[in-house]
N, C-alpha and C. Protein backbone atom coordinates (compact mmCIF):
# COMPACT_ATOMS: atom_id res chain seq x y z
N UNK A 1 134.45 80.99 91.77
CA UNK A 1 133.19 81.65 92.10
C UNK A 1 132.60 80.97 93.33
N UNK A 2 132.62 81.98 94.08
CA UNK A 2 131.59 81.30 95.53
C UNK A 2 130.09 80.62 95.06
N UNK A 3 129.88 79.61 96.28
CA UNK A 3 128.40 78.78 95.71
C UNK A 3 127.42 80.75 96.09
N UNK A 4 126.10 80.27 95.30
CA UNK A 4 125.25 81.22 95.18
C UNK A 4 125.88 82.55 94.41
N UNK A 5 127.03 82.65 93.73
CA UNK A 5 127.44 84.14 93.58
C UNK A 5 127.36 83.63 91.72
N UNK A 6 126.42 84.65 91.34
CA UNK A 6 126.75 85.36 90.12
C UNK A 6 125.35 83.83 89.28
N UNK A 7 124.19 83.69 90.04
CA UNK A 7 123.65 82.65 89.55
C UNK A 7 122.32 83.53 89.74
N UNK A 8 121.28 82.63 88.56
CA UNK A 8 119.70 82.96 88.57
C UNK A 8 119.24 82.87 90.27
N UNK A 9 118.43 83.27 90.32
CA UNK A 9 117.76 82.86 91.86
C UNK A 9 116.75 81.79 91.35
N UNK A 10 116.54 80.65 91.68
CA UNK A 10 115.41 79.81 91.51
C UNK A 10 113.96 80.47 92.74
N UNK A 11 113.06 79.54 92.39
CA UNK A 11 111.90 79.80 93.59
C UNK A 11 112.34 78.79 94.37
N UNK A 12 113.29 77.80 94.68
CA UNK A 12 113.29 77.16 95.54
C UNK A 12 114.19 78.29 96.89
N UNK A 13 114.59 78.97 96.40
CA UNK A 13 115.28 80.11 97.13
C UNK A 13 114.33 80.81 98.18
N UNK A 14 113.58 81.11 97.85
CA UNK A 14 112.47 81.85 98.26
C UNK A 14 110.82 81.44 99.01
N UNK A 15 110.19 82.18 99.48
CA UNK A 15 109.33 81.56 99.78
C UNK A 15 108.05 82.84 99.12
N UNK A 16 107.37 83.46 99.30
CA UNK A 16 106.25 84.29 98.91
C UNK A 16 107.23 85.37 98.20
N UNK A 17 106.31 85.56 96.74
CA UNK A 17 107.22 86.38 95.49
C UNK A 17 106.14 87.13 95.14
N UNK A 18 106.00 88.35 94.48
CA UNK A 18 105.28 89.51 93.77
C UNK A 18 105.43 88.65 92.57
N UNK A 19 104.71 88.29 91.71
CA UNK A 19 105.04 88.13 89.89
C UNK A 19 104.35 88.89 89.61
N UNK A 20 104.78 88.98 88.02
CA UNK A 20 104.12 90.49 87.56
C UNK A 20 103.32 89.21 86.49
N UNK A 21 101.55 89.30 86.59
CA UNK A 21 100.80 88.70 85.76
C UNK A 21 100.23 89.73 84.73
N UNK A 22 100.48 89.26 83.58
CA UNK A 22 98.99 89.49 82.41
C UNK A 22 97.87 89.14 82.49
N UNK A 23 96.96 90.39 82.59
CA UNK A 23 95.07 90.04 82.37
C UNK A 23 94.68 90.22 81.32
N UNK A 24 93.82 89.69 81.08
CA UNK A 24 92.60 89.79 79.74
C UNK A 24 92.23 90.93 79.73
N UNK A 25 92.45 91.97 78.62
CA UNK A 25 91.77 93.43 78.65
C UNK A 25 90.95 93.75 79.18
N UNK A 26 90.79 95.06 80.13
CA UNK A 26 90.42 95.44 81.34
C UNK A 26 89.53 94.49 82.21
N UNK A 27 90.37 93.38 82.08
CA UNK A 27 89.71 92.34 83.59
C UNK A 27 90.61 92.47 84.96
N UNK A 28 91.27 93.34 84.84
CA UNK A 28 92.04 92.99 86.06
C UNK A 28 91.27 93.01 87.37
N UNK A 29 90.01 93.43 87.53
CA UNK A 29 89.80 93.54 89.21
C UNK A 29 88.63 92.53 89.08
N UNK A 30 88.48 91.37 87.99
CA UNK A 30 88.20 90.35 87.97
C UNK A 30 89.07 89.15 88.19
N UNK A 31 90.61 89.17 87.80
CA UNK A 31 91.76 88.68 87.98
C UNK A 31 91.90 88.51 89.42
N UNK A 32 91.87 89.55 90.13
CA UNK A 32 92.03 89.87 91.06
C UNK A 32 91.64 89.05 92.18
N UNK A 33 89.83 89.56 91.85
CA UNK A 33 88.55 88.52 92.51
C UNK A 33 89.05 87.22 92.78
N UNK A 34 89.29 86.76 91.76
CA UNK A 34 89.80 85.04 91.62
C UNK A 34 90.74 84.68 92.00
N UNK A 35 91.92 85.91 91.86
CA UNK A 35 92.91 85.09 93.02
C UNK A 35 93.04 85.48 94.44
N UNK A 36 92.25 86.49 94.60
CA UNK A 36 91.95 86.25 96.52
C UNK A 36 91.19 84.75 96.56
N UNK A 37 90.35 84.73 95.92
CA UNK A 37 89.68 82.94 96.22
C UNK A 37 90.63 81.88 96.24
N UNK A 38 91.68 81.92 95.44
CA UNK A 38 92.96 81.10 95.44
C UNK A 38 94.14 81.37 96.49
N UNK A 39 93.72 82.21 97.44
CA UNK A 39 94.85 82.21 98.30
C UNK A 39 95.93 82.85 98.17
N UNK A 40 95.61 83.87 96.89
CA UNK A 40 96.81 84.38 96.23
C UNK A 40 96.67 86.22 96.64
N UNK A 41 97.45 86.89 97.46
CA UNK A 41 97.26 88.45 97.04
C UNK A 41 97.27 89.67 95.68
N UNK A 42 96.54 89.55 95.65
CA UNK A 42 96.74 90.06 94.32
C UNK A 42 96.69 91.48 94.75
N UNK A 43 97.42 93.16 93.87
CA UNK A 43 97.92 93.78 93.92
C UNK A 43 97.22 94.76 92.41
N UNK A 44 96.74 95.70 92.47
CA UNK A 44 96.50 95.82 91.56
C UNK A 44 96.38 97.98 91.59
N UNK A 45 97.83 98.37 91.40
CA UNK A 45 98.12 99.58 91.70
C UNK A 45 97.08 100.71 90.70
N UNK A 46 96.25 101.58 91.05
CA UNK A 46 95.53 102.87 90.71
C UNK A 46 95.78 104.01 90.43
N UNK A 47 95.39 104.45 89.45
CA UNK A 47 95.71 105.49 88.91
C UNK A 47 94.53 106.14 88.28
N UNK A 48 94.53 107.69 89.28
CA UNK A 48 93.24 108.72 88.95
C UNK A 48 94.03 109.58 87.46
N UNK A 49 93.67 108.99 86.48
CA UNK A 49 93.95 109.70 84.97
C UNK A 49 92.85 110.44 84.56
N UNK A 50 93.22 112.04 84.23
CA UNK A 50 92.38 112.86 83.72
C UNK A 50 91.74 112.24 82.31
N UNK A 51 90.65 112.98 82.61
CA UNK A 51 89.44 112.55 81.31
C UNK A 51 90.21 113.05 80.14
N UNK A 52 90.00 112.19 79.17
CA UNK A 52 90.68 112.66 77.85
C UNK A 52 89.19 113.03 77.05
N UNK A 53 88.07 112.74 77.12
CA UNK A 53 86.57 113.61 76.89
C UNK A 53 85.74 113.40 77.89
N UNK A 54 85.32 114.46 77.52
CA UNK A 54 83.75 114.68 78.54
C UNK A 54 83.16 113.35 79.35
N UNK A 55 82.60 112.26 78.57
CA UNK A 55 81.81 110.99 79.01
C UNK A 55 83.01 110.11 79.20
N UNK A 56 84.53 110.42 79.52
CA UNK A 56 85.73 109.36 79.98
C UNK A 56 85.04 108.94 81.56
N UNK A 57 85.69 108.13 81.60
CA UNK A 57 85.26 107.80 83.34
C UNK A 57 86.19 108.29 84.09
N UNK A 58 85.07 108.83 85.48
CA UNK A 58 86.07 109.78 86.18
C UNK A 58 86.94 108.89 87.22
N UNK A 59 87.08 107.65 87.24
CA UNK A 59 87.28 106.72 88.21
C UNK A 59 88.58 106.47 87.83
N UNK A 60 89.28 105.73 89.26
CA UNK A 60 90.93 105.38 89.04
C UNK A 60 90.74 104.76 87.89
N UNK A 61 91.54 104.16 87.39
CA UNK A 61 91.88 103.15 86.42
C UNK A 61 93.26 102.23 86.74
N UNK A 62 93.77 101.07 86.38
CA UNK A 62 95.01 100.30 86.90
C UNK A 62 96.01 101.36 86.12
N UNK A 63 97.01 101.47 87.05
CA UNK A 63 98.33 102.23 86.46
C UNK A 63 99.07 101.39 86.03
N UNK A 64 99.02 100.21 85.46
CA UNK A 64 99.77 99.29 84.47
C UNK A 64 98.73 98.90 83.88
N UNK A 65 98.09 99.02 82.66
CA UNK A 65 96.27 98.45 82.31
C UNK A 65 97.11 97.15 81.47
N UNK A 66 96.57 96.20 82.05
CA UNK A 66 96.73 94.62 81.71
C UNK A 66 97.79 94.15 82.65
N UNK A 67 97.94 94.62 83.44
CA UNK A 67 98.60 93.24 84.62
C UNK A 67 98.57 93.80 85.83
N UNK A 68 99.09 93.11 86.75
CA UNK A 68 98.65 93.40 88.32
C UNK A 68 99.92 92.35 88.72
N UNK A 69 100.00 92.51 90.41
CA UNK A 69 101.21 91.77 90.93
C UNK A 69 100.73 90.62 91.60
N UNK A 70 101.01 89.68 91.64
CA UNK A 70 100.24 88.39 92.53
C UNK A 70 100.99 87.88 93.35
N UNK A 71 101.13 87.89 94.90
CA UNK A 71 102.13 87.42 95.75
C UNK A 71 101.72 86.50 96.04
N UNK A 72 102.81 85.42 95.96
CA UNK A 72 102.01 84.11 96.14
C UNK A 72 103.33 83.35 96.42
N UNK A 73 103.22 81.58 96.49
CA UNK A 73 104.41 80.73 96.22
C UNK A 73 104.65 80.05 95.11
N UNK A 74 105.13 80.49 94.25
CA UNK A 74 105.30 80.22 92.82
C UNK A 74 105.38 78.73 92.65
N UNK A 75 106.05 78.16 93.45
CA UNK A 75 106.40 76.88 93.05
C UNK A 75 105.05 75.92 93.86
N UNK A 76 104.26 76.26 94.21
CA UNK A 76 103.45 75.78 95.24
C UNK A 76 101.94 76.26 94.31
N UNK A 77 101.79 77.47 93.89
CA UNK A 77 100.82 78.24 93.23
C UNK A 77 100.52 78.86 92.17
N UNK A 78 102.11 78.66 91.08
CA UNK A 78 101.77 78.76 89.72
C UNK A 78 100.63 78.67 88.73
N UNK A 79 100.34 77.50 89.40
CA UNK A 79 99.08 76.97 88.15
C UNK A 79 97.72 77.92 88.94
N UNK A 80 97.62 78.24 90.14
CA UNK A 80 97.00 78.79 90.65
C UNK A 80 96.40 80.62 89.89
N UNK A 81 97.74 80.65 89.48
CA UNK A 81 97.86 81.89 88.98
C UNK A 81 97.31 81.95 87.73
N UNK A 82 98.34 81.07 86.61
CA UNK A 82 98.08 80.84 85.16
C UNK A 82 96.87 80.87 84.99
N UNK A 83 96.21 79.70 85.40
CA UNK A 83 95.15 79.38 85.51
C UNK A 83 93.75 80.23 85.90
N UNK A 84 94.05 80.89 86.34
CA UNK A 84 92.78 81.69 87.13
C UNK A 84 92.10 82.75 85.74
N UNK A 85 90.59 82.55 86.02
CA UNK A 85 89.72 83.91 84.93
C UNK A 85 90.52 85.32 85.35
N UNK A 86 90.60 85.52 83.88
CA UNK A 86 90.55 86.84 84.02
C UNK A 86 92.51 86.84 83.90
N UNK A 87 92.80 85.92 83.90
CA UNK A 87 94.72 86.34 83.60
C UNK A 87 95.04 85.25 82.40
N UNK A 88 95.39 86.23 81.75
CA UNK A 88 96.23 85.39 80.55
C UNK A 88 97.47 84.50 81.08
N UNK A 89 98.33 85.11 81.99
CA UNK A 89 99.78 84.41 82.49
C UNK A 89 100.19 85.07 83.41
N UNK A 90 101.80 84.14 83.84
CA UNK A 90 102.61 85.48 84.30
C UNK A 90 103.14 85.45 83.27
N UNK A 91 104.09 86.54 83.16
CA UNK A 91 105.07 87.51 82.25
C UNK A 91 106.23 86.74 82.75
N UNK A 92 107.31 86.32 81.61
CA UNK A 92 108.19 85.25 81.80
C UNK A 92 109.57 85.38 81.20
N UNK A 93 110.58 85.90 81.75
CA UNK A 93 111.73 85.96 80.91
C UNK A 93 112.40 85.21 80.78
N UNK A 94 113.30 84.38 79.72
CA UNK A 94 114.05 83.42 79.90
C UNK A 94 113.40 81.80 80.79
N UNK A 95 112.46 81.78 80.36
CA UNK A 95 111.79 80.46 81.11
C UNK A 95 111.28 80.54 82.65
N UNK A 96 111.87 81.99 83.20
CA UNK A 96 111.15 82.29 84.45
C UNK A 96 110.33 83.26 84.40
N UNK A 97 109.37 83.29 85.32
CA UNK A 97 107.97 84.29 85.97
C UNK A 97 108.78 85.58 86.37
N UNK A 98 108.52 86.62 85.83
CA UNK A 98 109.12 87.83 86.33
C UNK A 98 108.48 88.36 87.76
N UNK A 99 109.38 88.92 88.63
CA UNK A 99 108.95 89.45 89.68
C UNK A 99 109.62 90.67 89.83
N UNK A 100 108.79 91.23 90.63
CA UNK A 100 109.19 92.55 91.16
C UNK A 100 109.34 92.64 92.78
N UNK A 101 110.24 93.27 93.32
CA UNK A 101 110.57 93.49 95.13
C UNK A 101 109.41 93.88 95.99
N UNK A 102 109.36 93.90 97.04
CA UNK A 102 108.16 93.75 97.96
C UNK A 102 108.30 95.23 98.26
N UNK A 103 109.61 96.10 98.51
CA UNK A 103 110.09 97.41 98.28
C UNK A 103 109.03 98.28 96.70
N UNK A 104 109.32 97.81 95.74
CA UNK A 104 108.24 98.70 94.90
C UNK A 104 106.86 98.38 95.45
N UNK A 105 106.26 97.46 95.87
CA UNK A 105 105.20 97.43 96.39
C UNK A 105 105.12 98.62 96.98
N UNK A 106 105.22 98.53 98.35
CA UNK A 106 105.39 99.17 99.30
C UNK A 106 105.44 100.83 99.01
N UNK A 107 106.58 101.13 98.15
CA UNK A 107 106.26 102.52 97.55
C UNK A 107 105.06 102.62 96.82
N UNK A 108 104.45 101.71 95.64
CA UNK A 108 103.25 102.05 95.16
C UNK A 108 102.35 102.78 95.89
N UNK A 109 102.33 101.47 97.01
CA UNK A 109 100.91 101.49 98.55
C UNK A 109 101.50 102.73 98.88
N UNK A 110 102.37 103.49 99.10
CA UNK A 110 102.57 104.43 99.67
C UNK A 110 102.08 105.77 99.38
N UNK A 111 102.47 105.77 98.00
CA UNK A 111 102.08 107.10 97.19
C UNK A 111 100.70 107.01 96.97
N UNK A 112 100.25 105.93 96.71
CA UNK A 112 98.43 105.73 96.63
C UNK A 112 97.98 106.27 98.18
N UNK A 113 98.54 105.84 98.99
CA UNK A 113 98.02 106.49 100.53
C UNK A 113 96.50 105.71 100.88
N UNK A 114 96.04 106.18 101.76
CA UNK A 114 94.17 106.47 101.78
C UNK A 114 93.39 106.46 100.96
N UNK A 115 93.87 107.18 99.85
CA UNK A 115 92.79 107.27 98.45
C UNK A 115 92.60 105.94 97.96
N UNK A 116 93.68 104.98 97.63
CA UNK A 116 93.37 103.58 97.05
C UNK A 116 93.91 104.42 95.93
N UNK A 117 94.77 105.22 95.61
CA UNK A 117 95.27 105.43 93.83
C UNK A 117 96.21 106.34 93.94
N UNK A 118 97.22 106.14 92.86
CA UNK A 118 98.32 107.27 92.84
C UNK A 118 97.45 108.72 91.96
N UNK A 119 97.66 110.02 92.34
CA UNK A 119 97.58 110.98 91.80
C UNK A 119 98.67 111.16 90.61
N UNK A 120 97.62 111.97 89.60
CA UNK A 120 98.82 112.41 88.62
C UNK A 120 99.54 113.27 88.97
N UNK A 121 100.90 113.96 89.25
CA UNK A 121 101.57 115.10 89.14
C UNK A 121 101.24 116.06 88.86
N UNK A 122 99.98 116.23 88.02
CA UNK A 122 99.37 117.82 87.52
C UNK A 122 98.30 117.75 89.08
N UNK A 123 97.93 116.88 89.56
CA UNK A 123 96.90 116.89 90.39
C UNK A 123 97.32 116.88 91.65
N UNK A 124 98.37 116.56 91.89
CA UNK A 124 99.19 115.74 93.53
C UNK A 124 100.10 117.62 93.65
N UNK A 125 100.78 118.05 92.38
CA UNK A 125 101.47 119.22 92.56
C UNK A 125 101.02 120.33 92.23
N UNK A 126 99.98 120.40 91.37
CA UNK A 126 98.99 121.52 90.60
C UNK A 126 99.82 122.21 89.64
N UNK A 127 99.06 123.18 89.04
CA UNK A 127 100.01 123.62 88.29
C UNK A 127 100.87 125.63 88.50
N UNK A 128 101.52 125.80 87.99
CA UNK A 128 102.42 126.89 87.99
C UNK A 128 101.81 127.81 86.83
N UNK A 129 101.42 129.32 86.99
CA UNK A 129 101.37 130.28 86.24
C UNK A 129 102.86 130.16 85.82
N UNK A 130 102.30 130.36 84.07
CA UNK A 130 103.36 130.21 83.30
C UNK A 130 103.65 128.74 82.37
N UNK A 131 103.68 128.11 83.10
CA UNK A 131 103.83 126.74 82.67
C UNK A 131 103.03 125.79 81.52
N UNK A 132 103.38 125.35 80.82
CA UNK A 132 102.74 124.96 79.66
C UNK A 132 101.79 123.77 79.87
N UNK A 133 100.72 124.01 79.58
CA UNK A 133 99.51 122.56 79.43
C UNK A 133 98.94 122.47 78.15
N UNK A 134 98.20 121.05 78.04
CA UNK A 134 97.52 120.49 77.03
C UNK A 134 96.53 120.27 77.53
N UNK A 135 95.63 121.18 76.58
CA UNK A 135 94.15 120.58 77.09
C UNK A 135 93.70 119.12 76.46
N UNK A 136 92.95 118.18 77.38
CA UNK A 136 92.86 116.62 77.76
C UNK A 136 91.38 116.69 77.00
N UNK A 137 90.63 117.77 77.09
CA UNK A 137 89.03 117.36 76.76
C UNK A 137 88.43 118.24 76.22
N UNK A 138 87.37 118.78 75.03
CA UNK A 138 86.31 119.43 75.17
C UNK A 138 87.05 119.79 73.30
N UNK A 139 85.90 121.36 72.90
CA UNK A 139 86.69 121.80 71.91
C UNK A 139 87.71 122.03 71.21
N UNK A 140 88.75 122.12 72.39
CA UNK A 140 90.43 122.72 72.37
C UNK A 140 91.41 121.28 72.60
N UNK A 141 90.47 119.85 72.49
CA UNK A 141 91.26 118.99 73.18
C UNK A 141 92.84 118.71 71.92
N UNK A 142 93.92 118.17 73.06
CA UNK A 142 94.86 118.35 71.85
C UNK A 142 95.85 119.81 72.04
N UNK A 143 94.99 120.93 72.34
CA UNK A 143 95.87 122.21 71.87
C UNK A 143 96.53 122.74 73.21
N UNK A 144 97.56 122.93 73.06
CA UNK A 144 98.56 123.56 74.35
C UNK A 144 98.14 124.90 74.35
N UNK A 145 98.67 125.64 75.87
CA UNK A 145 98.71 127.02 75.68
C UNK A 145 99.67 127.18 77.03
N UNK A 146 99.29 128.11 78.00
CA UNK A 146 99.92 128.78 78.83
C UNK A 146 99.22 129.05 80.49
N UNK A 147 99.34 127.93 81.70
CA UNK A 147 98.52 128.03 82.56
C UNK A 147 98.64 129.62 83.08
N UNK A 148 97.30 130.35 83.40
CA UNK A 148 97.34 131.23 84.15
C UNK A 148 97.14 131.52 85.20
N UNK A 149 95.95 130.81 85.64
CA UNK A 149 95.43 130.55 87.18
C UNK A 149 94.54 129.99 87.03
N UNK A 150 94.57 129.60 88.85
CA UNK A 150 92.82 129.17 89.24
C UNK A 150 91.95 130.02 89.04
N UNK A 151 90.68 129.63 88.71
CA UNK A 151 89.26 130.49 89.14
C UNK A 151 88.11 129.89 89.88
N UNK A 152 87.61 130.43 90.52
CA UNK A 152 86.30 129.69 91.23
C UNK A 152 86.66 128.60 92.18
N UNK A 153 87.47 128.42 93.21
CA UNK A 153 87.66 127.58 93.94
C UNK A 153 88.78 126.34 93.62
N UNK A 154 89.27 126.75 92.47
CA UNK A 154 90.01 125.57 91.71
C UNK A 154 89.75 124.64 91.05
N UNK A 155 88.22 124.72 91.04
CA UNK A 155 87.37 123.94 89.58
C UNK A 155 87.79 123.84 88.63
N UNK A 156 87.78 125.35 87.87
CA UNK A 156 88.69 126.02 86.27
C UNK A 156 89.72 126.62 86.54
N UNK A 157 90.06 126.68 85.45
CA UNK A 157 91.49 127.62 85.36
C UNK A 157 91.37 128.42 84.22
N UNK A 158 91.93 129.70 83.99
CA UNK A 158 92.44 130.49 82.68
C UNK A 158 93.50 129.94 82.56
N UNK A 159 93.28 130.10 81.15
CA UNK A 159 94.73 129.16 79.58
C UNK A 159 94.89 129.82 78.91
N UNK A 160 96.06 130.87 78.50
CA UNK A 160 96.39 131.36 77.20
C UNK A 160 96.53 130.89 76.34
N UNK A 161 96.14 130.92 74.91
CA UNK A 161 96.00 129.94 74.30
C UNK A 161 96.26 131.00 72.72
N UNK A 162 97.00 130.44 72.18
CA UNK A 162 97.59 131.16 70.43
C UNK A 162 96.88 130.55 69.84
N UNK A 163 95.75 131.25 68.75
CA UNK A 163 95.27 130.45 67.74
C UNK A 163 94.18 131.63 66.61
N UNK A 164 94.33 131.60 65.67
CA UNK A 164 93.70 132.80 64.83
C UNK A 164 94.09 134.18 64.85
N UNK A 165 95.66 133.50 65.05
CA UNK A 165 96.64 135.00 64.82
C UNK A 165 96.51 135.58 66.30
N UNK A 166 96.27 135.59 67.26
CA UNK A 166 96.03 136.28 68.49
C UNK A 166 96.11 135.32 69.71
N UNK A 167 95.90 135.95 70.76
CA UNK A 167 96.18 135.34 72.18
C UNK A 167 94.68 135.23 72.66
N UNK A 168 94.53 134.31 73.18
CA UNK A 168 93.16 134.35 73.77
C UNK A 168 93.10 133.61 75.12
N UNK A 169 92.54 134.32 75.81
CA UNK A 169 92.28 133.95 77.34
C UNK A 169 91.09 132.89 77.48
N UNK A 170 91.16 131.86 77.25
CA UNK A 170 90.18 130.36 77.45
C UNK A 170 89.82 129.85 79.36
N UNK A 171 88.92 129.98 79.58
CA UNK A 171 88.28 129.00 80.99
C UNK A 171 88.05 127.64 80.59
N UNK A 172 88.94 126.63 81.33
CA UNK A 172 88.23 125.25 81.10
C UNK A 172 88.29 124.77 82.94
N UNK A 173 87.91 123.66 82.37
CA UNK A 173 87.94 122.83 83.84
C UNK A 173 89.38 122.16 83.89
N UNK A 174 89.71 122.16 85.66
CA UNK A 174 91.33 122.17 85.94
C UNK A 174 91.35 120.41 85.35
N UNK A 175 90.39 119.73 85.59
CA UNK A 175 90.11 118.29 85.19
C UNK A 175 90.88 118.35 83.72
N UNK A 176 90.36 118.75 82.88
CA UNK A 176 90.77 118.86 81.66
C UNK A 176 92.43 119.26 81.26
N UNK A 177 92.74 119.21 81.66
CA UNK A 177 94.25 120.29 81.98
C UNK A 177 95.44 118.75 82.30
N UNK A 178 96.34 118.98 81.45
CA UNK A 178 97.65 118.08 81.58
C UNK A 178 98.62 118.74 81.60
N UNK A 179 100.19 118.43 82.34
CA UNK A 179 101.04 119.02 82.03
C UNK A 179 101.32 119.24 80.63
N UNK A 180 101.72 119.68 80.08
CA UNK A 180 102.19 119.46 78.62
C UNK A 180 104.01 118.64 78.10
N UNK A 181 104.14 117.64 77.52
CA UNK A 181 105.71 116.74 78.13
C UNK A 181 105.86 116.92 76.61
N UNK A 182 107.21 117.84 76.39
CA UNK A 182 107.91 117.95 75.31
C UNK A 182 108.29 116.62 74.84
């Protein structure tokens, strides 16, 4: 076996690494706070998730909820990390800090764009007459039916919807509206 072939990578290999850290339930953009003060980038990818009720918050939320990526020098800034409010650890397999490529970064930042957050797929692609959704919020939350269209600017939509022996034509808000995933 050639030297370097078919071996762990140490951090002495390397110099600035993504680790994937654990936060303290929804502290991450407190996590965060603390390790820009430490010199550390912290990374903390967004995600605009439809309201599952009415009073949900309409705001991104982290698209991994409890960890974030911290680029840093592990062997130089570990304790930097561990250590900091607001993070439980890094995430550790086999006695090492897990990391992720500077490449998934990069796609995250990408698909988030301008906005600062990835769109959901019902929202980034909209949806298809015909196509099956679950309504996310309100009276009907829970119950699938049948997208029909936009109305009013793309606010609401009509939903066919089976229930009391018959078909019924329902208006909700497009907010409310998920693909539906067999």
């Amino acid at each position: 076996m050639e030297k370097g072939e078919g071996r762990v990578v140490s951090f002495a290999d390397h110099g600035q690494q993504w680790l994937v850290v654990r936060t303290k339930s929804h502290q991450e953009r407190i996590a965060a706070d603390h390790l820009r003060d430490r010199d550390v980038e912290p990374y903390c990818p967004m995600y605009l998730e439809p309201p599952w009720h009415p009073r949900a918050p309409r705001g991104p939320v982290p698209l991994f909820s409890g960890y974030l990526f911290a680029r840093c020098r592990p062997r130089r800034q570990l304790a930097a990390v561990r250590f900091c409010p607001g993070v439980l650890g890094p995430v550790v397999f086999d006695g090492e800090p897990a990391t992720v490529s500077q490449r998934l970064v990069d796609d995250l930042r990408q698909r988030e764009g301008a906005r600062g957050y990835v769109l959901p797929p019902e929202v980034e692609l909209g949806f298809k007459r015909g196509q099956r959704v679950r309504l996310m919020a309100g009276p009907l939350k829970g119950l699938e039916g049948i997208f029909n269209g936009y109305l009013r600017g793309g606010q609401r939509a009509q939903v066919l919807m089976r229930f009391l022996r018959a078909e019924h034509r329902v208006e909700v808000e497009t907010e409310a509206l998920a693909w539906a995933r067999c």
